[in-house]
Structures are given as structure tokens and as C-alpha cells.
N, C-alpha and C. Protein backbone atom coordinates (compact mmCIF):
# COMPACT_ATOMS: atom_id res chain seq x y z
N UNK A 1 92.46 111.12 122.38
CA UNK A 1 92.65 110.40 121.14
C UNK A 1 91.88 111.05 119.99
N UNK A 2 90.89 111.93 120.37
CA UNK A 2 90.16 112.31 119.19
C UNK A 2 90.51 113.28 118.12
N UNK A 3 92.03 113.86 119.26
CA UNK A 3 92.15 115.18 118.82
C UNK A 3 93.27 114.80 117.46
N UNK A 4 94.18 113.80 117.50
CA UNK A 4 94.76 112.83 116.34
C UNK A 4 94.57 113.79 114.82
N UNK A 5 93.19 113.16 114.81
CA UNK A 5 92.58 113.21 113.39
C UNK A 5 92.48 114.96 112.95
N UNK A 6 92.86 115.70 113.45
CA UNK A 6 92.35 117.20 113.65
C UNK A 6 94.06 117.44 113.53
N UNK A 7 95.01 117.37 114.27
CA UNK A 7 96.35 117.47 114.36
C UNK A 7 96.96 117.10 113.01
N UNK A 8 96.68 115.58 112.22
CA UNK A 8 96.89 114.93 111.57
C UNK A 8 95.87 116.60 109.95
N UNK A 9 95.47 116.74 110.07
CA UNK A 9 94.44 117.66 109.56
C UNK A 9 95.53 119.11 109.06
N UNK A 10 96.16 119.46 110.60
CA UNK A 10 96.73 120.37 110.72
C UNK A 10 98.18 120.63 109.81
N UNK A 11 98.55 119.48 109.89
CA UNK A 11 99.65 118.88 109.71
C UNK A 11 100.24 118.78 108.04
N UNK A 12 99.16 118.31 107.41
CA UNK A 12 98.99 118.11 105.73
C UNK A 12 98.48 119.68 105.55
N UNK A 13 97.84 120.34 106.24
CA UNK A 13 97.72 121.82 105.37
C UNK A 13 98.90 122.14 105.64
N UNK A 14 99.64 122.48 106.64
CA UNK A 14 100.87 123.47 107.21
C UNK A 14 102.08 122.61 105.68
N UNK A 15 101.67 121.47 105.44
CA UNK A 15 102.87 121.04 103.93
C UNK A 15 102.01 121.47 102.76
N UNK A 16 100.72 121.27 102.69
CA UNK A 16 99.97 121.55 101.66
C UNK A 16 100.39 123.56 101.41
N UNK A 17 100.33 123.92 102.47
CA UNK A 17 100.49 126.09 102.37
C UNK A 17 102.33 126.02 102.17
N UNK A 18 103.02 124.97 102.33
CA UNK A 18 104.98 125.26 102.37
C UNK A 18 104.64 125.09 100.66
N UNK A 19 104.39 123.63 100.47
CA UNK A 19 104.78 123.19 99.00
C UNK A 19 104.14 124.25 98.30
N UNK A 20 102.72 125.61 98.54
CA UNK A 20 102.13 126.27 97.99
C UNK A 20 103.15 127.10 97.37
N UNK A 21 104.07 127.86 98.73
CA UNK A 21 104.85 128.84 99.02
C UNK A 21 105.98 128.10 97.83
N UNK A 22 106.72 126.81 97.88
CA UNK A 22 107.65 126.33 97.33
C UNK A 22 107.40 127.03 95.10
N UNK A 23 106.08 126.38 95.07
CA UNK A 23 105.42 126.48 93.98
C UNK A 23 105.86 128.05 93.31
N UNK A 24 105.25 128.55 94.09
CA UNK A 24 105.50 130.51 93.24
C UNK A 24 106.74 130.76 93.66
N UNK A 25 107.27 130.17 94.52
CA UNK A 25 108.77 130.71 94.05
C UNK A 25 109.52 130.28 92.87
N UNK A 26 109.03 128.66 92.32
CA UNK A 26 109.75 128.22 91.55
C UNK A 26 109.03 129.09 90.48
N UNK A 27 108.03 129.58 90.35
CA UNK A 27 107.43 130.34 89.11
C UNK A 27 107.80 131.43 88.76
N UNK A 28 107.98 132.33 90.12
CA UNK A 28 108.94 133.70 90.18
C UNK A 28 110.36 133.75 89.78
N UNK A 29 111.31 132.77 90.13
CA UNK A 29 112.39 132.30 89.65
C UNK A 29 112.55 132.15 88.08
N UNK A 30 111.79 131.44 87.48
CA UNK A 30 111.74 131.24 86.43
C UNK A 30 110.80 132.51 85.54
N UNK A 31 110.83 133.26 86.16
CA UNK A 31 111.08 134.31 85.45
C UNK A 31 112.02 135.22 84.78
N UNK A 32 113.27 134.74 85.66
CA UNK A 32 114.65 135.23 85.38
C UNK A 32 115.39 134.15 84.59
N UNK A 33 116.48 134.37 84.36
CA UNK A 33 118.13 133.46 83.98
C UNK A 33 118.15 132.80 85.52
N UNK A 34 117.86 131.91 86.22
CA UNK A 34 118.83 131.82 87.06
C UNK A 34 119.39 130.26 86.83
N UNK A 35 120.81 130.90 87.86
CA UNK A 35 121.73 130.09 87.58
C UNK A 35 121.07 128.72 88.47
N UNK A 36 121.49 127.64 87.25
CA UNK A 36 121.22 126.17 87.22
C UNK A 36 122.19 125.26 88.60
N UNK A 37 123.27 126.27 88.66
CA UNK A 37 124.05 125.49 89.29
C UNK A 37 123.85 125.81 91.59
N UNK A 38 122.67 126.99 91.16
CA UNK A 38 122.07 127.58 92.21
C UNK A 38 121.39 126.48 93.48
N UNK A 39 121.82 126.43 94.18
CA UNK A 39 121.48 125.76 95.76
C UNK A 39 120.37 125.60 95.77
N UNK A 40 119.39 126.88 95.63
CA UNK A 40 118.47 126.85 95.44
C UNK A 40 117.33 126.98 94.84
N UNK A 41 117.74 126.88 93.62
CA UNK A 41 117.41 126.63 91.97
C UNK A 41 117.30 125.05 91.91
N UNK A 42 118.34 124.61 92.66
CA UNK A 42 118.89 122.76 92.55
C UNK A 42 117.46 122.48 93.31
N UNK A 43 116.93 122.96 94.34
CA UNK A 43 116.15 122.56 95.78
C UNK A 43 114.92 122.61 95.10
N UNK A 44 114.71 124.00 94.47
CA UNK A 44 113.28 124.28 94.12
C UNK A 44 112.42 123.56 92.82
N UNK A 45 113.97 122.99 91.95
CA UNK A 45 113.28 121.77 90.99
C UNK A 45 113.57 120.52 91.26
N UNK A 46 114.10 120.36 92.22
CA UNK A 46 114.14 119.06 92.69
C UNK A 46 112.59 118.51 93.52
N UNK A 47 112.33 119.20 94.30
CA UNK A 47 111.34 119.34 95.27
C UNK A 47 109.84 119.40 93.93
N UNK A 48 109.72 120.34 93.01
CA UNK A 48 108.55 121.00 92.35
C UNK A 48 108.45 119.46 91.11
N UNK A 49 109.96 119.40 90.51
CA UNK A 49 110.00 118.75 88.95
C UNK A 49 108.87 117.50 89.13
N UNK A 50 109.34 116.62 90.28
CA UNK A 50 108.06 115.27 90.04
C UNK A 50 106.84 115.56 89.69
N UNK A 51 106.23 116.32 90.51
CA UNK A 51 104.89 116.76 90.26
C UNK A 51 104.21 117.43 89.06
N UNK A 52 105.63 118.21 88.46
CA UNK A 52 104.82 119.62 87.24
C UNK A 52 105.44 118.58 86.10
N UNK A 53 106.79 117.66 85.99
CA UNK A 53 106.42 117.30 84.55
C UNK A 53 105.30 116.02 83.97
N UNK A 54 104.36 115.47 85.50
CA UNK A 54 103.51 114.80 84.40
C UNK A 54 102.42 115.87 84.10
N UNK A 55 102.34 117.14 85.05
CA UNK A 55 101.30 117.83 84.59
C UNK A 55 102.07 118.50 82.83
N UNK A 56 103.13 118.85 82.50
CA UNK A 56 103.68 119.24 81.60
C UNK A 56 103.08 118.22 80.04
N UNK A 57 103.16 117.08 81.19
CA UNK A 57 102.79 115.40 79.80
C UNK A 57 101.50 116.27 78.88
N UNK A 58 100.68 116.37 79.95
CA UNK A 58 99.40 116.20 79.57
C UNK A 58 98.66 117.34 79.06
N UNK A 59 99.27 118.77 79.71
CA UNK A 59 98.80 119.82 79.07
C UNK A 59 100.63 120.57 79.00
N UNK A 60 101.12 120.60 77.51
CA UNK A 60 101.94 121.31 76.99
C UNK A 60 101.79 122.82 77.20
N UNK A 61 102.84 123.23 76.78
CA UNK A 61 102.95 124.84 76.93
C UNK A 61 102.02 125.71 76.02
N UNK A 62 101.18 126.63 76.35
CA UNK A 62 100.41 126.92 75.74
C UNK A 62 100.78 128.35 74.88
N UNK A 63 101.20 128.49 73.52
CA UNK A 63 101.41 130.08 73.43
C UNK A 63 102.78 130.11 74.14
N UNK A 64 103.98 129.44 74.00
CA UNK A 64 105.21 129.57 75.37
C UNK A 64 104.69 129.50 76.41
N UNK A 65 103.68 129.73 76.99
CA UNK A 65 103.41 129.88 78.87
C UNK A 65 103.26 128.06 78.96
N UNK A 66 103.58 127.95 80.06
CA UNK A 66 104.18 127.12 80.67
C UNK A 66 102.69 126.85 82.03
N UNK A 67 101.79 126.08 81.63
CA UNK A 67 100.62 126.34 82.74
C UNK A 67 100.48 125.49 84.15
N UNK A 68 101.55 124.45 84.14
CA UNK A 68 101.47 123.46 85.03
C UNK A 68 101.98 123.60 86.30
N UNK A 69 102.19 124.87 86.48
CA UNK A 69 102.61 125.43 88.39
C UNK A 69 101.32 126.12 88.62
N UNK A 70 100.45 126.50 87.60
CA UNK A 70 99.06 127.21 88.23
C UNK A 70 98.02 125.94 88.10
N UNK A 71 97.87 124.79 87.20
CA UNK A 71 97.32 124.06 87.18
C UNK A 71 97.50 122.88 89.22
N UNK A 72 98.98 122.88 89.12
CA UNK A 72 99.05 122.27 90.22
C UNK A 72 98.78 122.98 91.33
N UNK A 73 99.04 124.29 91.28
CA UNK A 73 98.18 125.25 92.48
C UNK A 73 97.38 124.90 92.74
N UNK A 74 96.42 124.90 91.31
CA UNK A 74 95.03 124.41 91.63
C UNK A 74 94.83 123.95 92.57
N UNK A 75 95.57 122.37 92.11
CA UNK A 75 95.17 121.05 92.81
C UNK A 75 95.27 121.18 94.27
N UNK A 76 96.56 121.74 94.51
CA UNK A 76 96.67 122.35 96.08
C UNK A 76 95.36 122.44 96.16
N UNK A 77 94.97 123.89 96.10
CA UNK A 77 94.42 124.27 96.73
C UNK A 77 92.65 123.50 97.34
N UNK A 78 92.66 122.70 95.97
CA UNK A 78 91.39 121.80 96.42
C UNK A 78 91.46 120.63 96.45
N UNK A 79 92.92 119.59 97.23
CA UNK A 79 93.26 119.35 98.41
C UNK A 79 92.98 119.98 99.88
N UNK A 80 93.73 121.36 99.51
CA UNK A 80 93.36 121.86 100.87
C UNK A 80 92.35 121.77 101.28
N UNK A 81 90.95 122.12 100.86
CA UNK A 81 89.35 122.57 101.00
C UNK A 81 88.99 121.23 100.96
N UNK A 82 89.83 119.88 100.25
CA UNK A 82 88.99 118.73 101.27
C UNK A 82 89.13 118.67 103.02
N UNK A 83 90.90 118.80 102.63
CA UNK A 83 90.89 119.10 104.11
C UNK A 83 90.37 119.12 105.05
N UNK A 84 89.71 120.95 105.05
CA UNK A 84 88.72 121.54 105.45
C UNK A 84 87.51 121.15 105.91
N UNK A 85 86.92 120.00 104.80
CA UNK A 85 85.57 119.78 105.11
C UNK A 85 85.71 118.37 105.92
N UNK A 86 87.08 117.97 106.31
CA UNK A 86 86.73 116.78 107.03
C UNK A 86 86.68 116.77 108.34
């Protein structure tokens, strides 16, 4: 039973490192034209949009750049490192 909490551990990083992976693709993507009507153009803002437009609310585009897929990285990532320390 102890091992639960450690599995459960395992479990939220292995989505915490996908949604990471999900993240720079949608950033790499949007580096190009791509097409809107794309499968997986549809997937990658469907999946990303909840999360980046309240970060969008709160800190606007800076200079055109667009900072709220590295801001939410962030957050990943220190999610992850609580993770870690539990």
C-alpha cells in the first residue's frame, strides 16, 4: 500500500513531461501558417487553449511575442519539482 503514493507521483509527472512535450509543439507550430483546419493544429489548441488564454488575460503580448507557453512551462516545471520533493 505504500507504494500508491510514489506510483500516484509517477503518474502526474509522466502527464506533467506529455503536456510539457504538447506545449513546444504548440509553440513550434506557431511558428509557421499552419493550417487551422489541421487534425492536429485542432488537438494541440484544443488541449493547450484553456490553460494559455487566462495566462494571455493577465500578461498580454509583449513587443508581438506572445509569452504565455514559456510562462506556463514555467509553471510545469515547478509543479514538477513539487512533485519531486514529496
Amino acid at each position: 500500500m505504500s507504494n500508491v503514493p510514489y506510483a500516484l507521483i509517477e503518474v502526474l509527472t509522466a502527464i506533467l513531461d506529455l503536456y510539457t512535450f504538447i506545449l513546444i509543439a504548440r509553440a513550434l507550430i506557431s511558428w509557421v501558417n499552419p493550417d487551422p483546419y489541421n487534425k492536429i493544429v485542432q488537438f494541440l489548441h484544443r488541449i493547450t487553449e484553456p490553460v494559455l488564454a487566462p495566462v494571455r488575460r493577465v500578461i498580454p503580448p509583449i513587443m508581438g511575442m506572445d509569452w504565455s507557453v514559456l510562462i506556463v512551462l514555467l509553471g510545469v516545471q515547478f509543479l514538477r519539482s513539487l512533485l519531486f520533493q514529496l
